[in-house]
C-alpha atoms as a PDB file:
ATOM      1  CA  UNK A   1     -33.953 -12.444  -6.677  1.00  0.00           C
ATOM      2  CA  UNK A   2     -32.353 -13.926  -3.682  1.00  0.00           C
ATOM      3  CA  UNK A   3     -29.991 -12.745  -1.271  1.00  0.00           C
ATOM      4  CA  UNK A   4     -27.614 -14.672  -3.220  1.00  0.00           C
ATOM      5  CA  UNK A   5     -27.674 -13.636  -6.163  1.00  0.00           C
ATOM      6  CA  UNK A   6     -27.848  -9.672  -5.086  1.00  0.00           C
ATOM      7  CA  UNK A   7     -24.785  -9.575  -3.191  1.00  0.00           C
ATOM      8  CA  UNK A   8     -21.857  -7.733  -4.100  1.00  0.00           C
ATOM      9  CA  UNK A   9     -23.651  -7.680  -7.230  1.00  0.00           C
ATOM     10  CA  UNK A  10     -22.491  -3.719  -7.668  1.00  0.00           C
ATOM     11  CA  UNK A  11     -19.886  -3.355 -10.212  1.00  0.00           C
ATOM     12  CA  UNK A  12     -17.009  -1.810  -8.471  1.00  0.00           C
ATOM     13  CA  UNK A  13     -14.869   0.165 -11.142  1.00  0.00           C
ATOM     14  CA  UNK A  14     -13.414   2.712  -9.068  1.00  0.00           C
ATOM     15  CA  UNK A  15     -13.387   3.929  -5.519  1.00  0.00           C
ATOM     16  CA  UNK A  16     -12.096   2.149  -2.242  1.00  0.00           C
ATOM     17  CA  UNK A  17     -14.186  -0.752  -3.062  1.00  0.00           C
ATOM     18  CA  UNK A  18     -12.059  -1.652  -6.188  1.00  0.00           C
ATOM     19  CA  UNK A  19      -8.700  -1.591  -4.283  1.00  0.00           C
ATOM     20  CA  UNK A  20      -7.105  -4.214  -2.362  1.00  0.00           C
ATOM     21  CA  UNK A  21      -3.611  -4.906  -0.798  1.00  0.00           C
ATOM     22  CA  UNK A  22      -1.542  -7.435  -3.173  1.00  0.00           C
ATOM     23  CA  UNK A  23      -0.856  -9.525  -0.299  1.00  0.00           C
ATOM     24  CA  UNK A  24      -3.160  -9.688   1.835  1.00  0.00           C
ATOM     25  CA  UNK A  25      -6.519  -8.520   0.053  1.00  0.00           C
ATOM     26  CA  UNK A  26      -7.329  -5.608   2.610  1.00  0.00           C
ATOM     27  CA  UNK A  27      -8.927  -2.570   1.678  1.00  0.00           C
ATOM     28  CA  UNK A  28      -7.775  -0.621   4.853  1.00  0.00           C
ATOM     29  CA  UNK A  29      -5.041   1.534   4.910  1.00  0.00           C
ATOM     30  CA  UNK A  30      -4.085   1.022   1.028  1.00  0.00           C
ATOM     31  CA  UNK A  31      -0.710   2.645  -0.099  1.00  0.00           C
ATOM     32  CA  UNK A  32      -1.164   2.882  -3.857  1.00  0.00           C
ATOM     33  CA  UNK A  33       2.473   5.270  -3.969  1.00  0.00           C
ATOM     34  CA  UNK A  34       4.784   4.288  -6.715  1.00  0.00           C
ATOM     35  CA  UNK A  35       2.128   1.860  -7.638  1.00  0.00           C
ATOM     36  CA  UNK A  36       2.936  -0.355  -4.157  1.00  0.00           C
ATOM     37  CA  UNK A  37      -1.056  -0.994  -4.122  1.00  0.00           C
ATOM     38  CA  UNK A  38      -0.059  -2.874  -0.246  1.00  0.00           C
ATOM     39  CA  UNK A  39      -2.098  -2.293   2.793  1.00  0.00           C
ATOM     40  CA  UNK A  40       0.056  -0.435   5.416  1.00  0.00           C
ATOM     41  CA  UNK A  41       0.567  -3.722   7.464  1.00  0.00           C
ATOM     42  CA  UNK A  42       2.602  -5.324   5.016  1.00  0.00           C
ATOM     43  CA  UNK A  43       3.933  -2.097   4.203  1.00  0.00           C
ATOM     44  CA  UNK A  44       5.835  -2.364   7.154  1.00  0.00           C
ATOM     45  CA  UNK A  45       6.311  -6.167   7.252  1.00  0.00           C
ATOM     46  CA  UNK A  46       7.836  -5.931   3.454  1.00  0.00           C
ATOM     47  CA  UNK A  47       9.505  -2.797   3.624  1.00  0.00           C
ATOM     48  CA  UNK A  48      13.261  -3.880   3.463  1.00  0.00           C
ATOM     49  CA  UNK A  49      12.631  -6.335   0.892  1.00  0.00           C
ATOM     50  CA  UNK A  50      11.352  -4.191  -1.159  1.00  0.00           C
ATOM     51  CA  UNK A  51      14.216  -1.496  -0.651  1.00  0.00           C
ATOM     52  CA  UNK A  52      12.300   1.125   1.616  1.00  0.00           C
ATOM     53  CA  UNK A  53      14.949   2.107   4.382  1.00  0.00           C
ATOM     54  CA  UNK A  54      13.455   4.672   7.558  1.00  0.00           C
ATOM     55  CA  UNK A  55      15.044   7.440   8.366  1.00  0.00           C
ATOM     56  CA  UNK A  56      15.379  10.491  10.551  1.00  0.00           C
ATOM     57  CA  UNK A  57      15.137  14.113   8.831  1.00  0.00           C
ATOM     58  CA  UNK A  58      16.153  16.758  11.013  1.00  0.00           C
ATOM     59  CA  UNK A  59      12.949  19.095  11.920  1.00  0.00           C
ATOM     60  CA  UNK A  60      10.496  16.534  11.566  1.00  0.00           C
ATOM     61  CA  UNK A  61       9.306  14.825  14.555  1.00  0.00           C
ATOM     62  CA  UNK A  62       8.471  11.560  13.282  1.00  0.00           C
ATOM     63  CA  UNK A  63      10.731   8.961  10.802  1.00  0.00           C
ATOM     64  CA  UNK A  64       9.661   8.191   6.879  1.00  0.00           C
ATOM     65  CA  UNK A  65      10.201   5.287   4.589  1.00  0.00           C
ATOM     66  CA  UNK A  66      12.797   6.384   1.717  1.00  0.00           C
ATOM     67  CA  UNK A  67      13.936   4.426  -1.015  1.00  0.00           C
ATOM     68  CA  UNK A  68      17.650   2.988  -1.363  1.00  0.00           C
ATOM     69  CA  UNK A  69      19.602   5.243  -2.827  1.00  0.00           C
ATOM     70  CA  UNK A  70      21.159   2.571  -5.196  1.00  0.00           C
ATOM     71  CA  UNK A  71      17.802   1.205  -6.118  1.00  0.00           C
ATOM     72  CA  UNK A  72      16.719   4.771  -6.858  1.00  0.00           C
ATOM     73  CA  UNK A  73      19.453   4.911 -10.015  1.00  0.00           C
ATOM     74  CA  UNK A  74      21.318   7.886  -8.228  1.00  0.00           C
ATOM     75  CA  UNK A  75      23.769   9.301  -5.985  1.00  0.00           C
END
């Protein structure tokens, strides 16, 4: 058997190997939340469009990505 023919020849069912980013195809930095299945990159590039809005939260040092309140069906 050649080289060819042996190459990513492994079945890849489940693991980090089966997952890619939607957009872009990268298998780095995956965010499969809410079934988003987008590398962190476009993560950030797609964010808005997608309804994600950063905030502040008071005690935590760092911002986070929340969904739209109107998108979320409350408030």
């Amino acid at each position: 058997m050649g080289h060819q023919q042996l190459y990513w020849s492994h079945p890849r069912k489940f693991g980090q190997g089966s997952r890619s980013c939607r957009v872009c195809s990268n298998r780095h930095g995956l965010i499969r939340k809410y079934g988003l299945n987008m590398c962190r990159q476009c993560f950030r590039q797609y964010a808005k469009d997608i309804g994600f809005i950063k905030v502040r939260v008071r005690g935590r040092h760092a911002p986070m990505w929340v969904l739209k309140a109107k998108e979320r069906g409350g408030f």
